[in-house]
N, C-alpha and C. Protein backbone atom coordinates (compact mmCIF):
# COMPACT_ATOMS: atom_id res chain seq x y z
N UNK A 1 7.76 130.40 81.07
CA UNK A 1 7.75 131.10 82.36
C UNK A 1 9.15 131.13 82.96
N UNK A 2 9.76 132.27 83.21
CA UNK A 2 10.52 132.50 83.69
C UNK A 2 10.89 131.38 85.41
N UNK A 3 12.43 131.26 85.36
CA UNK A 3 12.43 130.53 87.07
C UNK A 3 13.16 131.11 87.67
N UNK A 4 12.67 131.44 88.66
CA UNK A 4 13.65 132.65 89.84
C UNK A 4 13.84 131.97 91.21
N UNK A 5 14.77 131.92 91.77
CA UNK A 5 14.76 131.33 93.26
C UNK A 5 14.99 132.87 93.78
N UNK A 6 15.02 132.49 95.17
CA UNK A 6 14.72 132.97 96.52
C UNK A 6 16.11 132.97 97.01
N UNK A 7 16.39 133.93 98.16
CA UNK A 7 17.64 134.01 98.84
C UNK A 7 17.59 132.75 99.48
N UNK A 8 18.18 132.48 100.14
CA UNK A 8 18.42 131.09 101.33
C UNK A 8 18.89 131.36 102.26
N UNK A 9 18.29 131.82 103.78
CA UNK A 9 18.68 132.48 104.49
C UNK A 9 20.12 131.36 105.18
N UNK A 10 21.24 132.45 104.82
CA UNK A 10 21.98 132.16 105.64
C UNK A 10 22.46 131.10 107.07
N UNK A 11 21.89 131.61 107.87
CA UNK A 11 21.91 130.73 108.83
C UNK A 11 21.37 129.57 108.86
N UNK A 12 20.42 129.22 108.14
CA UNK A 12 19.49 127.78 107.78
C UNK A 12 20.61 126.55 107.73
N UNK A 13 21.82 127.19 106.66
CA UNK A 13 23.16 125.71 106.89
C UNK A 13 24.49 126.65 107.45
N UNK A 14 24.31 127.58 107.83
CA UNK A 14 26.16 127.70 108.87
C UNK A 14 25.10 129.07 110.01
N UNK A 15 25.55 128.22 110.66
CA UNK A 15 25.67 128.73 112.06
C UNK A 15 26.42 129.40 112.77
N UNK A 16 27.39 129.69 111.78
CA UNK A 16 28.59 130.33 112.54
C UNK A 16 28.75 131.57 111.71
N UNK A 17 27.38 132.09 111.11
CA UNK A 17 27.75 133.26 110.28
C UNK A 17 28.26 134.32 110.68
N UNK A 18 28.15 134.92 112.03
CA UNK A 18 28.90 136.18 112.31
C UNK A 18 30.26 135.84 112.53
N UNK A 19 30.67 134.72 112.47
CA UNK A 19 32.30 134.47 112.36
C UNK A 19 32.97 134.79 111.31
N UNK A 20 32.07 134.97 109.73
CA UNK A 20 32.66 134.94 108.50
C UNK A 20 33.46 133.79 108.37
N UNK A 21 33.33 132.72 107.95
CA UNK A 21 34.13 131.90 107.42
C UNK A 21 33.49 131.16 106.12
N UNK A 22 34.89 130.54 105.58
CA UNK A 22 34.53 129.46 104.49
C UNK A 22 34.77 128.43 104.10
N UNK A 23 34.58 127.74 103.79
CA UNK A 23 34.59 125.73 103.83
C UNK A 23 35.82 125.66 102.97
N UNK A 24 36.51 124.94 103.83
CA UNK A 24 38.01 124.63 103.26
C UNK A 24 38.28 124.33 102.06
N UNK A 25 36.77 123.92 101.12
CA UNK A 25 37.40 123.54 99.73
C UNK A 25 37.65 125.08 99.07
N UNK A 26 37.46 126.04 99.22
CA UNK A 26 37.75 127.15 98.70
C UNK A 26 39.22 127.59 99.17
N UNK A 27 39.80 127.14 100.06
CA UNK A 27 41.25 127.76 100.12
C UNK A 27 42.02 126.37 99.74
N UNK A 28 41.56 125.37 99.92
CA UNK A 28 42.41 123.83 99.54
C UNK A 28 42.22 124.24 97.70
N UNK A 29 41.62 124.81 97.55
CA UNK A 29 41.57 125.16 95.42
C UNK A 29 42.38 126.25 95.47
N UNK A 30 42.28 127.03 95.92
CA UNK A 30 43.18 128.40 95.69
C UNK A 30 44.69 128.07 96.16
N UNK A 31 45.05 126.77 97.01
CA UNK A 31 46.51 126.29 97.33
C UNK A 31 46.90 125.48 96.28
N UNK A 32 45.78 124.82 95.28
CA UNK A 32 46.76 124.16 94.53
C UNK A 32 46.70 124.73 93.61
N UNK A 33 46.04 125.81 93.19
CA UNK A 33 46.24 126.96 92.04
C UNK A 33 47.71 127.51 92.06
N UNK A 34 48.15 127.69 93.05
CA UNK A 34 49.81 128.34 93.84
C UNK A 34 50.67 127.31 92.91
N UNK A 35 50.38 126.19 93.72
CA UNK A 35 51.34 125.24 93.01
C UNK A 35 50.84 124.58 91.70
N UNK A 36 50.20 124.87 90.88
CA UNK A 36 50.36 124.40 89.77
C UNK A 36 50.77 125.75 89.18
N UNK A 37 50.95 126.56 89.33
CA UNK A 37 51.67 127.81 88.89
C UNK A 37 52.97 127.52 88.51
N UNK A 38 53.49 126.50 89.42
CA UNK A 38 55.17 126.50 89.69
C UNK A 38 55.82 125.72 90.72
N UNK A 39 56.51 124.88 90.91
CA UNK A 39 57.22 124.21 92.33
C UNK A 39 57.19 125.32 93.49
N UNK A 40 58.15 126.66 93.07
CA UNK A 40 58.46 127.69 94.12
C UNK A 40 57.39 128.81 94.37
N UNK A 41 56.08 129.28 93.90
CA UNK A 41 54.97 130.05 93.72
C UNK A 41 54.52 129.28 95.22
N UNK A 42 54.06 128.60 95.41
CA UNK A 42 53.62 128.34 96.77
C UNK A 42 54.35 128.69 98.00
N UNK A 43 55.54 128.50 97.94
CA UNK A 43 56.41 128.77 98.86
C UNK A 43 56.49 130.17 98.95
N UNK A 44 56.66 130.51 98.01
CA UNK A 44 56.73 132.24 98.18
C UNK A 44 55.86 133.09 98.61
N UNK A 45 54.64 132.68 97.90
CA UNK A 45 53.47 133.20 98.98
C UNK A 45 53.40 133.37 100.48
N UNK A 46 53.11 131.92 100.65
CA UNK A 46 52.85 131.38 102.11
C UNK A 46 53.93 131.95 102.76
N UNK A 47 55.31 132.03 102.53
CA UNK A 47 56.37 132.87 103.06
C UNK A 47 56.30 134.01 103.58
N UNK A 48 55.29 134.86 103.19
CA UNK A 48 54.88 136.36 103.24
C UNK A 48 54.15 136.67 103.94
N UNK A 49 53.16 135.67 104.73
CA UNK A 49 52.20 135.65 105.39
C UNK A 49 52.71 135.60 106.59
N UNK A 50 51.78 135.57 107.76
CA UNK A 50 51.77 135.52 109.04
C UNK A 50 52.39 134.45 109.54
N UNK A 51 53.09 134.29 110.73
CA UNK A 51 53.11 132.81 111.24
C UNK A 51 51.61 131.78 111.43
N UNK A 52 51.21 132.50 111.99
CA UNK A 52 49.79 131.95 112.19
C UNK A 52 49.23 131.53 110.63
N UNK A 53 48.94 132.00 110.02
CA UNK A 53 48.86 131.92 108.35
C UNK A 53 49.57 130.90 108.08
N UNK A 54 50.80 130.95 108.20
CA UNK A 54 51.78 129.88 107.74
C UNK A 54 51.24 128.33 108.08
N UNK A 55 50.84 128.43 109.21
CA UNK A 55 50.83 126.98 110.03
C UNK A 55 49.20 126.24 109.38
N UNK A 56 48.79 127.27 109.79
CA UNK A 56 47.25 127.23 108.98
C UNK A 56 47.35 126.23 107.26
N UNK A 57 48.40 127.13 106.25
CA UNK A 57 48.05 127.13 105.22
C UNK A 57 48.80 125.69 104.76
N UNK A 58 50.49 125.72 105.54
CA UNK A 58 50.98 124.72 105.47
C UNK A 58 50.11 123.12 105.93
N UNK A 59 49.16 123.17 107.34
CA UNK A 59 48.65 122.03 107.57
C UNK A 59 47.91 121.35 106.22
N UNK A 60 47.43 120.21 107.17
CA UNK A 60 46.17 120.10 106.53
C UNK A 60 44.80 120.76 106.46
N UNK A 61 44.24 121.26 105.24
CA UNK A 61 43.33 122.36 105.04
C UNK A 61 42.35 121.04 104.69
N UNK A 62 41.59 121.08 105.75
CA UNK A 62 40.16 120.00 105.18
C UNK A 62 38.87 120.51 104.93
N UNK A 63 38.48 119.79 103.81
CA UNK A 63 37.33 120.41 102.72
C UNK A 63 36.16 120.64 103.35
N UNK A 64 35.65 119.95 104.73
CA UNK A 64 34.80 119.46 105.15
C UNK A 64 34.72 120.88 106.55
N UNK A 65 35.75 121.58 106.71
CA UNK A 65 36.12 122.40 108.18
C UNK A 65 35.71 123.93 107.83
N UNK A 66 35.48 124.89 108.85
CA UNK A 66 35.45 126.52 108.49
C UNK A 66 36.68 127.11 108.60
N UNK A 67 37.49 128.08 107.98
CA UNK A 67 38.29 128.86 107.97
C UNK A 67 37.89 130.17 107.86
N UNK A 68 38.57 131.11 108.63
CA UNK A 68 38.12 132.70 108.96
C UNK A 68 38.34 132.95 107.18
N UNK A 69 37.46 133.81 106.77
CA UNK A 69 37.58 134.21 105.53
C UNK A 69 38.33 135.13 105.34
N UNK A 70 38.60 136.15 106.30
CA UNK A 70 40.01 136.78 106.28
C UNK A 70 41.15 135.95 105.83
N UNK A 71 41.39 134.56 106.21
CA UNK A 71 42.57 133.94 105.67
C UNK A 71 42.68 133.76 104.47
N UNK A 72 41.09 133.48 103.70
CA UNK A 72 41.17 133.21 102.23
C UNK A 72 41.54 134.76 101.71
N UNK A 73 40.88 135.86 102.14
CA UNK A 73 41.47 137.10 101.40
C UNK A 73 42.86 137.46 101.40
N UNK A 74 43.32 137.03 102.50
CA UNK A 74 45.03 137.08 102.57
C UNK A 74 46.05 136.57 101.87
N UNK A 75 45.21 135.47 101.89
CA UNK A 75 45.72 134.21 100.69
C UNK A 75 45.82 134.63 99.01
N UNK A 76 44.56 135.22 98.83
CA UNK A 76 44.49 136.10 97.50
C UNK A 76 45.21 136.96 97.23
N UNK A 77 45.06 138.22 98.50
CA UNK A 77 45.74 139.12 97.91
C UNK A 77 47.20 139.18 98.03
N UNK A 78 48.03 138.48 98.97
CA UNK A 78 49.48 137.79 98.92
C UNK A 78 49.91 137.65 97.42
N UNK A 79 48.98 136.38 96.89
CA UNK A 79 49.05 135.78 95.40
C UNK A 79 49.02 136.99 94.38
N UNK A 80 48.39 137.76 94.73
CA UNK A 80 47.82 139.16 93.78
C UNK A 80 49.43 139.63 93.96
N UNK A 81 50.08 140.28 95.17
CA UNK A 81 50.74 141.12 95.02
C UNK A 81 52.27 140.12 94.66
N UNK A 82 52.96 138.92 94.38
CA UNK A 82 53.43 138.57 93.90
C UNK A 82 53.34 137.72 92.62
N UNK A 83 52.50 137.25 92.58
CA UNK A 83 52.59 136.55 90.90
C UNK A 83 51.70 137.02 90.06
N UNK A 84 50.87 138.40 90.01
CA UNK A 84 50.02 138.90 89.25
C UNK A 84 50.78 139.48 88.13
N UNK A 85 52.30 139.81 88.30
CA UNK A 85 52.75 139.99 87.33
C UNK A 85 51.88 141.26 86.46
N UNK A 86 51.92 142.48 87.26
CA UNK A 86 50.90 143.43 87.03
C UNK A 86 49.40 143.54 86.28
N UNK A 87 48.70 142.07 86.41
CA UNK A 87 47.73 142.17 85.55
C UNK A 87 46.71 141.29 86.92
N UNK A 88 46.72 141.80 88.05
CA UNK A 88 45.91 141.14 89.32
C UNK A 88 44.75 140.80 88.50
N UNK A 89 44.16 141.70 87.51
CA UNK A 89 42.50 140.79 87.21
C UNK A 89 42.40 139.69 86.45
N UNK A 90 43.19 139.39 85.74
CA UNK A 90 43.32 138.16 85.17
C UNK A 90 43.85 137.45 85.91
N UNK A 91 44.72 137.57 86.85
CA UNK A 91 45.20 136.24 88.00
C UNK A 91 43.56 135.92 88.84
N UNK A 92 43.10 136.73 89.59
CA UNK A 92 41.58 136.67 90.52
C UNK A 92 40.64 135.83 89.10
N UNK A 93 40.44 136.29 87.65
CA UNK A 93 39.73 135.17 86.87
C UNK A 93 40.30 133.82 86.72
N UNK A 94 41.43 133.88 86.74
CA UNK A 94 42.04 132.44 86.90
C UNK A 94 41.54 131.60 88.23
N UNK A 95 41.84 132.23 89.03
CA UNK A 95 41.54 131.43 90.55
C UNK A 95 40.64 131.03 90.20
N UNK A 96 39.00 131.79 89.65
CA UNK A 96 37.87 131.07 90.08
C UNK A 96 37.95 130.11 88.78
N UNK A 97 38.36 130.23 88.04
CA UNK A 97 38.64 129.25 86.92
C UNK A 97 38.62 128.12 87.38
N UNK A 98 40.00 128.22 88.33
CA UNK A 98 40.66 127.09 88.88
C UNK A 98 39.92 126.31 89.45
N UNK A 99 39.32 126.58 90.26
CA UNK A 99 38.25 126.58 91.78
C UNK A 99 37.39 125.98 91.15
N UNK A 100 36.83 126.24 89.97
CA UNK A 100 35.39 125.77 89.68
C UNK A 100 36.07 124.20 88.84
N UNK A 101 37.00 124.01 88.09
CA UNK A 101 37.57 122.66 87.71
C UNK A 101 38.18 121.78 88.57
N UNK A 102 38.80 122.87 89.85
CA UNK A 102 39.25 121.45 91.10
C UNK A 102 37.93 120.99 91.13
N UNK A 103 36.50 121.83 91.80
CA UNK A 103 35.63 121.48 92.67
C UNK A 103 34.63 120.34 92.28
N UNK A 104 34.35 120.79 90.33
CA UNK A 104 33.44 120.22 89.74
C UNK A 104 33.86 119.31 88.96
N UNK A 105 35.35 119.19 88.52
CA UNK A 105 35.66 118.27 87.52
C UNK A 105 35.48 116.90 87.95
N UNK A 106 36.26 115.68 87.22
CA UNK A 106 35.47 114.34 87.29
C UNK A 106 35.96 114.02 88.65
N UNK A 107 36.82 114.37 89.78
CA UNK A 107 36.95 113.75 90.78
C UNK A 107 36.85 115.01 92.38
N UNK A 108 36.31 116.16 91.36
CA UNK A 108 36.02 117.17 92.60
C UNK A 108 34.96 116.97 93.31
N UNK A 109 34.78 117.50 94.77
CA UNK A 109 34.25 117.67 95.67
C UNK A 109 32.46 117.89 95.15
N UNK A 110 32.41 118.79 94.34
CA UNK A 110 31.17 119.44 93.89
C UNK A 110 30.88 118.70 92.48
N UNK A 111 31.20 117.66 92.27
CA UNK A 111 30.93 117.20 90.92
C UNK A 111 29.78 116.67 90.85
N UNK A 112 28.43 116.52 92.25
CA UNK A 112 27.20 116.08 91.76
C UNK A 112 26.28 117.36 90.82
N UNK A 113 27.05 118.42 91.18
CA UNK A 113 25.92 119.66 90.27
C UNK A 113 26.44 119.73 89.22
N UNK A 114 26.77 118.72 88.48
CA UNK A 114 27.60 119.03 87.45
C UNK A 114 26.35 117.98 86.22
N UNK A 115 25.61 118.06 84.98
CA UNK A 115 24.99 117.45 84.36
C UNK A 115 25.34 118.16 83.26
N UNK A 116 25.60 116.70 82.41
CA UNK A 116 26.09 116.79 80.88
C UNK A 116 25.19 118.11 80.07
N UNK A 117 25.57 118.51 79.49
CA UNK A 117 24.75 119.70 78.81
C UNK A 117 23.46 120.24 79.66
N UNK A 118 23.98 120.51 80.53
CA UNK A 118 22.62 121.33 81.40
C UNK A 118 23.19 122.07 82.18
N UNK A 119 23.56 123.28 81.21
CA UNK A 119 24.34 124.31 82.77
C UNK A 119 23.24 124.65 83.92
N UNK A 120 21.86 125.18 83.25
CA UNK A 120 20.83 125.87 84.13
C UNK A 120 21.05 125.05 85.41
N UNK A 121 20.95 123.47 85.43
CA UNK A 121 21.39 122.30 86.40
C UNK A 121 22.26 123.09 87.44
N UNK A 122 22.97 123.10 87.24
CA UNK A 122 24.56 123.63 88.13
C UNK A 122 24.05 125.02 88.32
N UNK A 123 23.96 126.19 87.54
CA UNK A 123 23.17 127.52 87.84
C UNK A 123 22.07 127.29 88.95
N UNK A 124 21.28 126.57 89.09
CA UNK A 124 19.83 126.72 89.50
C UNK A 124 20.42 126.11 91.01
N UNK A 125 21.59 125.81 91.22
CA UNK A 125 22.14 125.58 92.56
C UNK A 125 23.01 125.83 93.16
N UNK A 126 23.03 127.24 92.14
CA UNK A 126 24.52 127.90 92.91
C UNK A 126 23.89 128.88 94.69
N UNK A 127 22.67 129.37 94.52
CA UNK A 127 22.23 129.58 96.03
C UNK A 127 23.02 128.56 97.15
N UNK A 128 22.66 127.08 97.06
CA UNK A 128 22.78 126.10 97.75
C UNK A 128 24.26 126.08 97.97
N UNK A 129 24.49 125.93 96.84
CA UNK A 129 26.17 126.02 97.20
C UNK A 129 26.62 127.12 97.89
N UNK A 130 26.39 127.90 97.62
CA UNK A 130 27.49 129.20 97.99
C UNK A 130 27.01 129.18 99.43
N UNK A 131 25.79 129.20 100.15
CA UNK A 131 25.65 129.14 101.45
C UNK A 131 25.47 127.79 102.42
N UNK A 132 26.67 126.86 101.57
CA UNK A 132 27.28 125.65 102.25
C UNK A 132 28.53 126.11 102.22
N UNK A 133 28.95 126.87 101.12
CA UNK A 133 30.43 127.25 101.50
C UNK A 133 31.12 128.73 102.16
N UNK A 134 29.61 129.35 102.27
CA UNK A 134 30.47 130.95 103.52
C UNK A 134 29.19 131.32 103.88
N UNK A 135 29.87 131.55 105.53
CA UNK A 135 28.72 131.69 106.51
C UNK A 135 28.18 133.44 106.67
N UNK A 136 28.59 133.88 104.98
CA UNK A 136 27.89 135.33 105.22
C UNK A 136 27.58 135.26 103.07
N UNK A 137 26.28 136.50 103.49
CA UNK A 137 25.91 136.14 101.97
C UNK A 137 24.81 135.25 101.58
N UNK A 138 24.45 135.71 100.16
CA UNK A 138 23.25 134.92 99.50
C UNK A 138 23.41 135.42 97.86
N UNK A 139 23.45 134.19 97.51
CA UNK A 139 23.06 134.39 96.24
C UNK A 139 21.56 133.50 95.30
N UNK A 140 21.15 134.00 94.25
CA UNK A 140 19.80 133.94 93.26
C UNK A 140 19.92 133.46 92.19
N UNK A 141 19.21 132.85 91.58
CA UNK A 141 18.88 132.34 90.04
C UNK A 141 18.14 132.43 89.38
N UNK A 142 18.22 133.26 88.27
CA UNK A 142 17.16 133.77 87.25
C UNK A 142 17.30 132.81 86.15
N UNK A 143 16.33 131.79 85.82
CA UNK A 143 16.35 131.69 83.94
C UNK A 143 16.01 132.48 83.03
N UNK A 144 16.51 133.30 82.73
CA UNK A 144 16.02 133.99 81.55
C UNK A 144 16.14 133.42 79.94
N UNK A 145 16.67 132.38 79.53
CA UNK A 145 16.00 131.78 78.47
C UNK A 145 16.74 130.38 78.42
N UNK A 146 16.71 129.96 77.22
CA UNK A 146 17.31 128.21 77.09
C UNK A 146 18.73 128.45 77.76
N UNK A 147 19.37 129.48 77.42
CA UNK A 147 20.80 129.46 76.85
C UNK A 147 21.54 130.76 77.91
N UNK A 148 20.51 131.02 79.07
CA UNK A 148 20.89 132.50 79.56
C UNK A 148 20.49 132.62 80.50
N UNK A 149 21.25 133.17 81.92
CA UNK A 149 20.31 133.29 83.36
C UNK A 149 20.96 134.23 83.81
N UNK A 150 20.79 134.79 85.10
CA UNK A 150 21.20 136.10 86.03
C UNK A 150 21.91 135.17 87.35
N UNK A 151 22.34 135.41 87.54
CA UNK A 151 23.27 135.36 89.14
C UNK A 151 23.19 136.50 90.06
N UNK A 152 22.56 136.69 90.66
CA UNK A 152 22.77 137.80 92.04
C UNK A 152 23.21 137.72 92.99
N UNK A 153 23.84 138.37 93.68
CA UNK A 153 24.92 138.23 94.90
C UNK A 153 24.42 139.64 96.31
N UNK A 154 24.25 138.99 97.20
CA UNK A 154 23.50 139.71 97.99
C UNK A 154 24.26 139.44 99.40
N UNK A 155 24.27 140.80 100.30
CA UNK A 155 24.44 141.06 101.36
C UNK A 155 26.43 140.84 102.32
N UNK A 156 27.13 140.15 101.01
CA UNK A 156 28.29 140.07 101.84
C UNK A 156 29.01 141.23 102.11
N UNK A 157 29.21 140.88 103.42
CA UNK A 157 30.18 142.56 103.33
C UNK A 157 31.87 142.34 103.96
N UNK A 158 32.79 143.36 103.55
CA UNK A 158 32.07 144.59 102.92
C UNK A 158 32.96 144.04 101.57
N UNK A 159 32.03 144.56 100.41
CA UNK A 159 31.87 143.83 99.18
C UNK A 159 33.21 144.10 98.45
N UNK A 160 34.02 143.18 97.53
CA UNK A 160 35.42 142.67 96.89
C UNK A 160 35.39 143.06 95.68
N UNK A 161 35.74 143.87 94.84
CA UNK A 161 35.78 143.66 93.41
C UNK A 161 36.60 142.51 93.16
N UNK A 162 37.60 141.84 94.16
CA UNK A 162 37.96 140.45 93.62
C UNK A 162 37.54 139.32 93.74
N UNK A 163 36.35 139.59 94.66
CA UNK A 163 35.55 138.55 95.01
C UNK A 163 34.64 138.58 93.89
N UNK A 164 34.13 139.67 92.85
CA UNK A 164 33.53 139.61 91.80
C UNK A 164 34.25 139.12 90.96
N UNK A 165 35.59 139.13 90.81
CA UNK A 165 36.49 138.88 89.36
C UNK A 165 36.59 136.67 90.01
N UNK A 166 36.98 136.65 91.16
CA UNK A 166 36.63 135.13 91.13
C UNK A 166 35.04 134.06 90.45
N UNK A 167 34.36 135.29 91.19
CA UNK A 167 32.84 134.98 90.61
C UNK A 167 32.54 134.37 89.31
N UNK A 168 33.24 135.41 88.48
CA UNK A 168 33.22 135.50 87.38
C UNK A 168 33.55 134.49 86.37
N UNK A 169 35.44 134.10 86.86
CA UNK A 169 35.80 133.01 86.17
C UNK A 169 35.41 131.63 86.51
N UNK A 170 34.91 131.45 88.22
CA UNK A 170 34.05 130.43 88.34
C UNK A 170 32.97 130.19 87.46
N UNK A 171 31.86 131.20 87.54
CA UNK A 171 30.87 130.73 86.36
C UNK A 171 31.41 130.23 85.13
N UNK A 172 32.08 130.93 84.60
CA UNK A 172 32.00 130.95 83.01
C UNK A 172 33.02 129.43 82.95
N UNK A 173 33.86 128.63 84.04
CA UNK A 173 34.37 127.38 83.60
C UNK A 173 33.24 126.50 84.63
N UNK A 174 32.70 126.70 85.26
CA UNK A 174 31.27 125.97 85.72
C UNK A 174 30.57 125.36 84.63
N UNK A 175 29.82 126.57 83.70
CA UNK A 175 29.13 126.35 82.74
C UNK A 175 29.78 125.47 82.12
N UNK A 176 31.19 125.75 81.43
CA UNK A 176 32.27 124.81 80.49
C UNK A 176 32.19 123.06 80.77
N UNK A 177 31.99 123.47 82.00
CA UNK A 177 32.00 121.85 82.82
C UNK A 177 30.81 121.09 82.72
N UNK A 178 29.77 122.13 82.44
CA UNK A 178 28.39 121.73 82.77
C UNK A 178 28.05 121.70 80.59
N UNK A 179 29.00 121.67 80.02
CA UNK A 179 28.70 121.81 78.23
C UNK A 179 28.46 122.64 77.83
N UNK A 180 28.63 124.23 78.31
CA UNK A 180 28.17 125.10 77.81
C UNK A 180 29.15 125.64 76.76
N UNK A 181 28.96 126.10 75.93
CA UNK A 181 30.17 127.00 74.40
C UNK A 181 29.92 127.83 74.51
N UNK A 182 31.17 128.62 74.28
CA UNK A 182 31.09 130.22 74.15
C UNK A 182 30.78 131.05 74.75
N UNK A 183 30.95 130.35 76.36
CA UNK A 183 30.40 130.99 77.33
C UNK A 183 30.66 132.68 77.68
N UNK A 184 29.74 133.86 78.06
CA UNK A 184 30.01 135.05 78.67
C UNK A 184 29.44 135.13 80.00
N UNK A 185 29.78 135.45 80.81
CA UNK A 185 29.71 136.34 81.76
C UNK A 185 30.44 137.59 81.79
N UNK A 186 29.09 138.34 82.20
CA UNK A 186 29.28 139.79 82.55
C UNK A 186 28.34 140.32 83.37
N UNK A 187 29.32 140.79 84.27
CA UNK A 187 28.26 141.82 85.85
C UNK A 187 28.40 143.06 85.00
N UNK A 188 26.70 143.03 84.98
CA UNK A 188 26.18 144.16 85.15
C UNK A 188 25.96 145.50 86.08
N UNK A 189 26.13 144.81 87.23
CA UNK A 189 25.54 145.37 88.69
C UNK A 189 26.66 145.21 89.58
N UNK A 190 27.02 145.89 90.28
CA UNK A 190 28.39 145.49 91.23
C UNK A 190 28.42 146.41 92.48
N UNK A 191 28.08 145.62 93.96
CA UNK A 191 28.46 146.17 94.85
C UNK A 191 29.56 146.97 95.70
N UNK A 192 30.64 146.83 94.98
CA UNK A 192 31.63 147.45 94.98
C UNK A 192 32.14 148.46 94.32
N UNK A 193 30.74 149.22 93.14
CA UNK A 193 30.74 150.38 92.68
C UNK A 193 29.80 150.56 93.02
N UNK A 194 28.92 150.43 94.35
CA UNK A 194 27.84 151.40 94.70
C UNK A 194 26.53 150.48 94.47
N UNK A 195 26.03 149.66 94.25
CA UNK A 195 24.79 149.30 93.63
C UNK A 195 24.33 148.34 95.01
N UNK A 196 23.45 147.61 94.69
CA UNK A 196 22.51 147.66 95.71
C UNK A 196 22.85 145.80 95.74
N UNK A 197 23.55 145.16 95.10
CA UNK A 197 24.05 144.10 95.09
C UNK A 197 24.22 143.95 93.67
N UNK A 198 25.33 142.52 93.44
CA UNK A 198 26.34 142.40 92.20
C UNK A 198 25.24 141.46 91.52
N UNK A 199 25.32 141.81 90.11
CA UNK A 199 24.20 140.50 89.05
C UNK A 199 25.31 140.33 87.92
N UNK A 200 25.31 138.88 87.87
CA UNK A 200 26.57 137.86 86.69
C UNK A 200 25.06 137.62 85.49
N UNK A 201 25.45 138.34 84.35
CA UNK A 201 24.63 137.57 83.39
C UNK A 201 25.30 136.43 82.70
N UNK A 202 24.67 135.46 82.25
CA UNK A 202 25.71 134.44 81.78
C UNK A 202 24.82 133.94 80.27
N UNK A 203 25.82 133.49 79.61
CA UNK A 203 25.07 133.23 77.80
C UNK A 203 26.70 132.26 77.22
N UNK A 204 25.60 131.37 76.79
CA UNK A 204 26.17 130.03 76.61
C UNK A 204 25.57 129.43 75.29
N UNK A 205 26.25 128.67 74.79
CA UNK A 205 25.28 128.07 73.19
C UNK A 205 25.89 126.82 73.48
C-alpha cells in the first residue's frame, strides 16, 4: 500500500506566514557555501548587497531566528550573478547540495531525520521540515516503492525555478546522507512553467 501524507497547514508551526520568512539555518548554509568557495567569494558577494543586507549577513545569522526570505533570494541571486561563472544551474544545485550536508551531516542542525539506510525516513519528513523552516508553502510525500517516492511542492509564491534547482540538489545529497546510491531526482511538474505545483521524483538503490 502505497504512503501519502497530507499538506501541513502552514500556520500550525510559523505564525508569521504573511511575513515570508525563513529559519536562519537556510541562509547560515548558503553563507558558508560562499566561503568554502574561497577566502574572497564571501566578501564579494556580501559587498554587492545592500547596507542593510550587509549588516544582516555580516552579523550573527542564528539558526533558531526568521529572516525575510527576500534576503535569502538576494543572497542567491548576488552568488548567481558573480560566481556562477555562466553556468547559474549548477551553482543553485550545489547550494542545495551544500545545505542538505551542513544541515544533516554528523554535526548538523537536522541530523535527527537522518537514519542509516532509510532515505523514505528523512523523505517521509520533509513536509515537517520545510514548514519549520518558511512561513509560506507546503510540501507531500508519496512512497511509491522500496527504492522511490514523489515530493510535491505546493502553494509558495510567486514560484523560483531556483528554488526548484536548490530543491533538487538538496534531495538527491539528503538521500546520499540517508544511504541512498545512485541517486535521481527529477521534477516532473514545475510551477514555474505553468503547472499547478512542482513534483521531485526521486530513485535510489
Amino acid at each position: 500500500m502505497l504512503e501519502r501524507s497530507k499538506p501541513i497547514p502552514t500556520t500550525q508551526l510559523s505564525p508569521e506566514r504573511d511575513d515570508r520568512r525563513v529559519k536562519g539555518t537556510l541562509i547560515a548554509a548558503r553563507l558558508r557555501f560562499l566561503k568554502s568557495r574561497g577566502p574572497d567569494v564571501f566578501d564579494r558577494v556580501v559587498a554587492r548587497m545592500t547596507a542593510d543586507d550587509q549588516s544582516m549577513l555580516r552579523g550573527m545569522v542564528l539558526p533558531s531566528s526568521w529572516y525575510p526570505v527576500d534576503l535569502l533570494q538576494r543572497l542567491e541571486m548576488t552568488a548567481a550573478a558573480i560566481v556562477a561563472a555562466g553556468d547559474p544551474r549548477a551553482l543553485f544545485l550545489e547550494m542545495g547540495r551544500y545545505t542538505a550536508q551542513t544541515n544533516l551531516g554528523p554535526t548538523g542542525v537536522q541530523r535527527a531525520y537522518v537514519r542509516a539506510d532509510d532515505p523514505h525516513f528523512l523523505l517521509s519528513n520533509v513536509p515537517r521540515m520545510y514548514v519549520t523552516q518558511h512561513t509560506d508553502g507546503n510540501r507531500t510525500y508519496e512512497k511509491t516503492a522500496a527504492h522511490s517516492a514523489i515530493i510535491r511542492s505546493y502553494d509558495v509564491e510567486p514560484p523560483r525555478k531556483e528554488d526548484c534547482l536548490t530543491t533538487i540538489g538538496w534531495m538527491a545529497r539528503a538521500i546520499e546522507c540517508s544511504g541512498g546510491r545512485e541517486v535521481q531526482v527529477e521534477e516532473k511538474l514545475c510551477r514555474a512553467k505553468g503547472a499547478a505545483h512542482c513534483e521531485f521524483h526521486c530513485r535510489w538503490v
